[in-house]
C-alpha atoms as a PDB file:
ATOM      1  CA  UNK A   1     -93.130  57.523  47.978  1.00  0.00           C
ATOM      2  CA  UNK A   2     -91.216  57.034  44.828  1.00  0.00           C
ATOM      3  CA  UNK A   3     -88.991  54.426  44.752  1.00  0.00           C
ATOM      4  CA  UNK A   4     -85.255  54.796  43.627  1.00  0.00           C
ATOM      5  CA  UNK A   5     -82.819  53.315  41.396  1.00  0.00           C
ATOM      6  CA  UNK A   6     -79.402  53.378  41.043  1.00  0.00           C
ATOM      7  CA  UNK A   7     -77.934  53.150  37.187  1.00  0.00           C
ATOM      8  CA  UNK A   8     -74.783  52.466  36.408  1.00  0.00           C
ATOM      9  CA  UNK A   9     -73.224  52.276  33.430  1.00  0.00           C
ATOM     10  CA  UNK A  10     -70.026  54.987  32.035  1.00  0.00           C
ATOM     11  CA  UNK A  11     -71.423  55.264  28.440  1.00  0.00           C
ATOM     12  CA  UNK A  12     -73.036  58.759  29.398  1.00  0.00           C
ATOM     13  CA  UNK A  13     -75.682  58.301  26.887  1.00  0.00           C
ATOM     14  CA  UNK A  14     -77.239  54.971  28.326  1.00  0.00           C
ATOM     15  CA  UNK A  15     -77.682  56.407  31.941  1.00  0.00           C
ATOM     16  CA  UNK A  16     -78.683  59.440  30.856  1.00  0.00           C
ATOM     17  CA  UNK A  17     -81.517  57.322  28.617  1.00  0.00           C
ATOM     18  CA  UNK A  18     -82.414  55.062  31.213  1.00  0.00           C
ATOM     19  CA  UNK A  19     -82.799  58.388  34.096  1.00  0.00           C
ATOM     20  CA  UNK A  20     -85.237  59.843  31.466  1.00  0.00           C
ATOM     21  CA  UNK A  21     -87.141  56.591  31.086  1.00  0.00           C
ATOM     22  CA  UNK A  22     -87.466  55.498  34.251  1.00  0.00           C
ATOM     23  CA  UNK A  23     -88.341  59.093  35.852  1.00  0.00           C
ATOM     24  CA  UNK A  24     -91.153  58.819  33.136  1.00  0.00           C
ATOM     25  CA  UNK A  25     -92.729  56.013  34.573  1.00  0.00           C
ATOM     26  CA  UNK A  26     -92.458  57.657  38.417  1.00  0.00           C
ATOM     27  CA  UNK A  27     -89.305  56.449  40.152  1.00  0.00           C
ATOM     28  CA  UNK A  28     -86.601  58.655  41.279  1.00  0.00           C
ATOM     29  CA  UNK A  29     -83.128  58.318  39.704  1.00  0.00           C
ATOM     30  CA  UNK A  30     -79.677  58.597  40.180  1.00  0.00           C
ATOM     31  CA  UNK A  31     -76.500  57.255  38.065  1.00  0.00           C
ATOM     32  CA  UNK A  32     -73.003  56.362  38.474  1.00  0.00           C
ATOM     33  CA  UNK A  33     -70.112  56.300  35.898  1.00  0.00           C
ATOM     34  CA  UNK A  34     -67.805  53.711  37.360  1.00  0.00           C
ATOM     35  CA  UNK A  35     -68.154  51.001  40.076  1.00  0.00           C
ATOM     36  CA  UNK A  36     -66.175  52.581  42.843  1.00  0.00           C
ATOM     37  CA  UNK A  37     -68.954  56.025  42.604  1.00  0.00           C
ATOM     38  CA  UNK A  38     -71.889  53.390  42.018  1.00  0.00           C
ATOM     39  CA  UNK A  39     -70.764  51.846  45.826  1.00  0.00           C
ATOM     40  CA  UNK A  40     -70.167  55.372  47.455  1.00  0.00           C
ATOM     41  CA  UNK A  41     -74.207  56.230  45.645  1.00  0.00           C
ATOM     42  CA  UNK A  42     -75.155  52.791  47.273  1.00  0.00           C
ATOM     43  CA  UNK A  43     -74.338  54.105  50.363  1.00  0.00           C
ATOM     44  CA  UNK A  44     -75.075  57.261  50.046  1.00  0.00           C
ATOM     45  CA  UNK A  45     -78.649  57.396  48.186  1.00  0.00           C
ATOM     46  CA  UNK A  46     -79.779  53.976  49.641  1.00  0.00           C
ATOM     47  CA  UNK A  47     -81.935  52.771  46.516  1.00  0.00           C
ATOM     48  CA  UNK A  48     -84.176  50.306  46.270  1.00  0.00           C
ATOM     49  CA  UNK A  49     -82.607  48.728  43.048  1.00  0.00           C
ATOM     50  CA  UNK A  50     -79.689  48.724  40.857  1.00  0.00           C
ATOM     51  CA  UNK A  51     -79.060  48.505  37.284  1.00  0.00           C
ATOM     52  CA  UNK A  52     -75.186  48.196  36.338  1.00  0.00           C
ATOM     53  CA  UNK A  53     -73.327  47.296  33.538  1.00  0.00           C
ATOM     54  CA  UNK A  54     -70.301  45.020  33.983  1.00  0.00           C
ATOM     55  CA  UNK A  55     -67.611  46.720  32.234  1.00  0.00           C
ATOM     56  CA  UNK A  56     -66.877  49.663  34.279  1.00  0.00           C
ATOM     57  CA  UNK A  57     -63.737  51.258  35.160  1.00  0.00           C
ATOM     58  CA  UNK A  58     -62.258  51.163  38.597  1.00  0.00           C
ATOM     59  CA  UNK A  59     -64.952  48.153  39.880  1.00  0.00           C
ATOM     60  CA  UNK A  60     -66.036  45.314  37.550  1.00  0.00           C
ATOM     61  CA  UNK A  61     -70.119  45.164  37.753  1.00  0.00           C
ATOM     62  CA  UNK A  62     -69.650  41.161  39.301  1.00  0.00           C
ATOM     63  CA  UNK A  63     -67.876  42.855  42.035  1.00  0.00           C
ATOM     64  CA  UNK A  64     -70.617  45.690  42.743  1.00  0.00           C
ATOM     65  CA  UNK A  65     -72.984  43.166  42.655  1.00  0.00           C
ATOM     66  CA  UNK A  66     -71.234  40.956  44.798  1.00  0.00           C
ATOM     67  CA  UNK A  67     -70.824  44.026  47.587  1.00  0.00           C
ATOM     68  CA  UNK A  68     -74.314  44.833  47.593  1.00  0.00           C
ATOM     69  CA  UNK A  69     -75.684  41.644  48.208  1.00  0.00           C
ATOM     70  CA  UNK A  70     -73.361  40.846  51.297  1.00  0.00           C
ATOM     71  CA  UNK A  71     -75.026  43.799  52.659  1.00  0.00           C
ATOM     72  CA  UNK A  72     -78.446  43.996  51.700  1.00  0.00           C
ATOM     73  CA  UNK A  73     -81.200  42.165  49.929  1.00  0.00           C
ATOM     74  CA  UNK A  74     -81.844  44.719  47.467  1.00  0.00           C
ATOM     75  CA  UNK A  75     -82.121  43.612  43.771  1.00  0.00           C
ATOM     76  CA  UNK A  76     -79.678  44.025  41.232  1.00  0.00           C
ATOM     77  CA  UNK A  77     -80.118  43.839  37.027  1.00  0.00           C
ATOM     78  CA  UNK A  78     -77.101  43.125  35.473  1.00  0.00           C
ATOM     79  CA  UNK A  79     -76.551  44.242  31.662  1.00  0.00           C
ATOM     80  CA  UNK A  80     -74.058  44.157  29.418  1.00  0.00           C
ATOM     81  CA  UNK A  81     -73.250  44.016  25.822  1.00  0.00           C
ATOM     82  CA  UNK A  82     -70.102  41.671  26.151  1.00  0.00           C
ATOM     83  CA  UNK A  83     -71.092  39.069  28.463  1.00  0.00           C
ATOM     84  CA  UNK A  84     -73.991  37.901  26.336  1.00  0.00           C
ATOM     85  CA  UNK A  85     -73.065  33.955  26.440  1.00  0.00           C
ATOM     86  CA  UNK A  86     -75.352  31.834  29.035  1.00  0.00           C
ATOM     87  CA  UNK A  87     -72.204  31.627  31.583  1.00  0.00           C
ATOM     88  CA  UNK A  88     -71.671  34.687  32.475  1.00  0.00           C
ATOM     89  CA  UNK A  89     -75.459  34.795  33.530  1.00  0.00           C
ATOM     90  CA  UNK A  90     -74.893  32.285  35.228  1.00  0.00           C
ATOM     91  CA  UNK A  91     -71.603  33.410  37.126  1.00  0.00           C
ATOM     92  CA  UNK A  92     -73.847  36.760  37.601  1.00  0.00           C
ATOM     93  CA  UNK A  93     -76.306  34.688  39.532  1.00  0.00           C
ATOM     94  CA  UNK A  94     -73.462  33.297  41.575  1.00  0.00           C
ATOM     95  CA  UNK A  95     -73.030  37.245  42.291  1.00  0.00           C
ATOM     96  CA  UNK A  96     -76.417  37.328  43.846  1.00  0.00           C
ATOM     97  CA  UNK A  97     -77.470  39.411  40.352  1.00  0.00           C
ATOM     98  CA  UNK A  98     -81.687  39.559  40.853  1.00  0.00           C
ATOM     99  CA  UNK A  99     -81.999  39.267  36.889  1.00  0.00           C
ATOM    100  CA  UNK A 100     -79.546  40.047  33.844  1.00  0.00           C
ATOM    101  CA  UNK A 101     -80.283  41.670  30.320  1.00  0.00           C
ATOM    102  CA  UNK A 102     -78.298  42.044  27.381  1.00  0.00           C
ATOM    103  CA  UNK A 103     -77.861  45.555  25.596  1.00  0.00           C
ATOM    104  CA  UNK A 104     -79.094  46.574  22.983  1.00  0.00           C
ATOM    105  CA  UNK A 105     -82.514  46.103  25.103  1.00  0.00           C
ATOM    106  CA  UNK A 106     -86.005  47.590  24.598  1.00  0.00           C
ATOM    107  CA  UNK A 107     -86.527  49.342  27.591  1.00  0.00           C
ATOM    108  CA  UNK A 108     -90.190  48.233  28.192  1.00  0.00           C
ATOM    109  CA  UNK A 109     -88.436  44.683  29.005  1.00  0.00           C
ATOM    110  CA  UNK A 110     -86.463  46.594  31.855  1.00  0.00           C
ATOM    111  CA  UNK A 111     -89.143  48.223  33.233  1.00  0.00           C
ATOM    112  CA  UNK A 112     -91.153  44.744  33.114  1.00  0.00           C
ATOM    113  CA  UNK A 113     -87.854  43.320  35.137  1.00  0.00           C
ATOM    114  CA  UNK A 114     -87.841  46.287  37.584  1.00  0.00           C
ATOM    115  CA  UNK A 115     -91.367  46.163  38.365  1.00  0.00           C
ATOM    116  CA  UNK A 116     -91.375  42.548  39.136  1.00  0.00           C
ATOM    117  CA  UNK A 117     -88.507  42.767  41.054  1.00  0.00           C
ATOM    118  CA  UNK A 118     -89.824  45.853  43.289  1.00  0.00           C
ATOM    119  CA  UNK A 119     -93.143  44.032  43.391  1.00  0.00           C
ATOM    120  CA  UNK A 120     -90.983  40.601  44.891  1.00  0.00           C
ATOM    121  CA  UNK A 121     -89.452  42.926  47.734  1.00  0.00           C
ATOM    122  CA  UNK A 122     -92.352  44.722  48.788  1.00  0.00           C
ATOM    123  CA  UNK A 123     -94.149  41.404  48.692  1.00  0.00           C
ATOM    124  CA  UNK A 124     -91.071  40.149  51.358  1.00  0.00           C
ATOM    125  CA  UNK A 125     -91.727  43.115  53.219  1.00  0.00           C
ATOM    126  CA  UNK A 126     -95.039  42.618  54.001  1.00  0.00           C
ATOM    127  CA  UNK A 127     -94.751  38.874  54.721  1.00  0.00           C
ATOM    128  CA  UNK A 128     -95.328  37.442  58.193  1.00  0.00           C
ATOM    129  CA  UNK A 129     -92.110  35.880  60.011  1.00  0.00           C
ATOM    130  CA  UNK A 130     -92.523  32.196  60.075  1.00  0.00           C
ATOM    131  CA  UNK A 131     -90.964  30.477  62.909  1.00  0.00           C
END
């Protein structure tokens, strides 16, 4: 089963990019122009990670982030093109962001970060309860 992820950005270009790169390499796809139609897709499409940008109209990527995670353990890649200074990585982190790249990017490194994250959950998955 192909697994699915959720982009995010409103610069029509870059999700349309990333859906035709990542469907390449075998995962299902679906995108989201602001933050408040990237929640409604989370809860609609249930995928198993996100990519957002921060600066979105309607709901600031912290905030999506932020949303997700109180809900779910399912990773999240932050990227931006503003935010490039080591604080807001870390206040991303403080989000519960999975892993955060800066824009321009080559998107071999976000594949790299997507397959190591889906490789982390499906690891959790699988792991025995420990009591």
């Amino acid at each position: 089963m192909k697994k699915k992820i959720l982009v995010v950005d409103d610069e029509v270009k870059i999700c349309k990019m990333l859906k035709t790169f990542l469907e390449s390499e075998g995962f299902e796809t679906v995108t989201a122009g602001d933050g408040q139609m990237a929640l409604q897709k989370y809860d609609d499409e249930k995928p198993d990670l996100v990519i957002t940008d921060l600066l979105l109209p309607k709901v600031h990527g912290f905030e999506i982030c932020h949303r997700i995670k109180e809900k779910s353990a399912t990773p999240v890649i932050l990227m931006t093109a503003v935010y490039t200074q080591t604080k807001y990585k870390i206040e991303g982190k403080g989000h519960g962001a999975d892993d955060y790249i800066i824009k321009p990017f080559n998107p071999e490194e976000l594949l790299s970060k997507v397959k190591k994250l889906l490789e982390g959950v499906a690891e959790g998955a699988q792991a025995p309860a420990s009591e």
